[in-house]
Protein backbone atom coordinates (compact mmCIF):
# COMPACT_ATOMS: atom_id res chain seq x y z
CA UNK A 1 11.87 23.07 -41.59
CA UNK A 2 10.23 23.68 -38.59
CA UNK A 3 6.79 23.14 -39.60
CA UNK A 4 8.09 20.12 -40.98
CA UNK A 5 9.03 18.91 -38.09
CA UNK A 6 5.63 19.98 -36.51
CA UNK A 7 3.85 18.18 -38.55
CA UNK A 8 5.66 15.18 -37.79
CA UNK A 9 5.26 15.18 -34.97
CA UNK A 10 1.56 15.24 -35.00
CA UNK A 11 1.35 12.43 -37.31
CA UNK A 12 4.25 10.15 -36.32
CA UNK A 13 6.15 10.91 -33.42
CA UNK A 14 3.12 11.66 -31.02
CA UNK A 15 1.06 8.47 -31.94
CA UNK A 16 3.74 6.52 -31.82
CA UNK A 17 4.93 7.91 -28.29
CA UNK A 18 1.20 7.21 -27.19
CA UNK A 19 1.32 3.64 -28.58
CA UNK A 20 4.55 3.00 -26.37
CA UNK A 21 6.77 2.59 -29.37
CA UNK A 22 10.33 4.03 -29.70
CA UNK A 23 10.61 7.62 -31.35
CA UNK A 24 10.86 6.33 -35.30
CA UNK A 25 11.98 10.13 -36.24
CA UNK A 26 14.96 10.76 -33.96
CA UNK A 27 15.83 13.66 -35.10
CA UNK A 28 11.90 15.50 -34.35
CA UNK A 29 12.32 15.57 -30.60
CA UNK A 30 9.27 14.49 -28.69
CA UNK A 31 7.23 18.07 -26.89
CA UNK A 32 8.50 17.96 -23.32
CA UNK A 33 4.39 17.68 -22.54
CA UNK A 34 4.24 14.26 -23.72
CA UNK A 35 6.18 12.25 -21.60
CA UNK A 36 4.22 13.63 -18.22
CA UNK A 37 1.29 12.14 -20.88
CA UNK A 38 2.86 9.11 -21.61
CA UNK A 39 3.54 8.16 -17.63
CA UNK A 40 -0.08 9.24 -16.55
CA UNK A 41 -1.60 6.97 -19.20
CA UNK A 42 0.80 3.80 -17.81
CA UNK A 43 0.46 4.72 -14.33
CA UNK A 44 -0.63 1.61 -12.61
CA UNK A 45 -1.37 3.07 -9.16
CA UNK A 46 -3.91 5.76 -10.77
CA UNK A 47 -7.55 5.98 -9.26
CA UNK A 48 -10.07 4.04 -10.89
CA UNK A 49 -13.79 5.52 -11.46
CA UNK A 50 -16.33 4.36 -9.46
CA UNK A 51 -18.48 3.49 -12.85
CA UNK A 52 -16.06 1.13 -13.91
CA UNK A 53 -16.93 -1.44 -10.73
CA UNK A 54 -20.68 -1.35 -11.04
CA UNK A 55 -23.04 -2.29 -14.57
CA UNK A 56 -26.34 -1.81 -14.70
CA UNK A 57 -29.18 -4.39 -14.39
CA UNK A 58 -32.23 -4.93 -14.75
CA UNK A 59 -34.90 -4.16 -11.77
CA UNK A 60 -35.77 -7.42 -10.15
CA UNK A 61 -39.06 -6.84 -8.43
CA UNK A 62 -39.96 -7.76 -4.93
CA UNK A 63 -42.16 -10.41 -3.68
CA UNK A 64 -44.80 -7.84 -2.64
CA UNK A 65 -44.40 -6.32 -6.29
CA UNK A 66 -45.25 -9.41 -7.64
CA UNK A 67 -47.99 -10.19 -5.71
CA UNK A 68 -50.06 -7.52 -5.51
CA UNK A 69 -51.41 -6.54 -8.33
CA UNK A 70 -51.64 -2.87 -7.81
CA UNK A 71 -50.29 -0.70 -10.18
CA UNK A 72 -50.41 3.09 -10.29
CA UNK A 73 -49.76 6.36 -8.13
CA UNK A 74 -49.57 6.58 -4.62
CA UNK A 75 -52.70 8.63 -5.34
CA UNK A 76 -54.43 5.97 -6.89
CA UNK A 77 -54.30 3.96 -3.86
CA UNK A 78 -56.59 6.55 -1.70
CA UNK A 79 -59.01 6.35 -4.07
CA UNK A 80 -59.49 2.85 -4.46
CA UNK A 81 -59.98 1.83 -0.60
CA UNK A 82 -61.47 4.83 0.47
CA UNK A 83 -65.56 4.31 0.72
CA UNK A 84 -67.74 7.36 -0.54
CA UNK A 85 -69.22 9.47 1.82
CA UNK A 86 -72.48 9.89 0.79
């Protein structure tokens, strides 16, 4: 009987305590775990994550991105305005 009543729990009293609905099986108590679960998952006043504020975009280039024309490495850049010394 009492993997009976483990069972369920796993399959009807647990999801049903998760989904904020009455206990349908009175007589399969609820794990004393679940109810600290069931109060942190409503808890209004929790943090909220910092990822949840902010989406990502897409880069909008600057003016002197658009404008100039050069494209490349840093490196590149030495190369191309440097004269040859020869």
């Amino acid at each position: 009987i009492e993997r009976l009543g483990n069972t369920i729990q796993k399959i009807i009293t647990i999801p049903a305590a998760l989904q904020k609905v009455s206990n349908p099986v009175p007589r399969v108590k609820h794990p004393d775990w679940l109810q600290k679960m069931v109060l942190e998952k409503a808890d209004t006043m929790k943090q909220q994550k910092i990822t949840d504020k902010f989406k990502v975009t897409e880069k909008q280039l600057t003016l002197e991105e658009e404008t100039s024309g050069l494209k490349g490495d840093v490196e590149d850049l030495g190369e191309r305005f440097s004269s040859p010394s020869s």
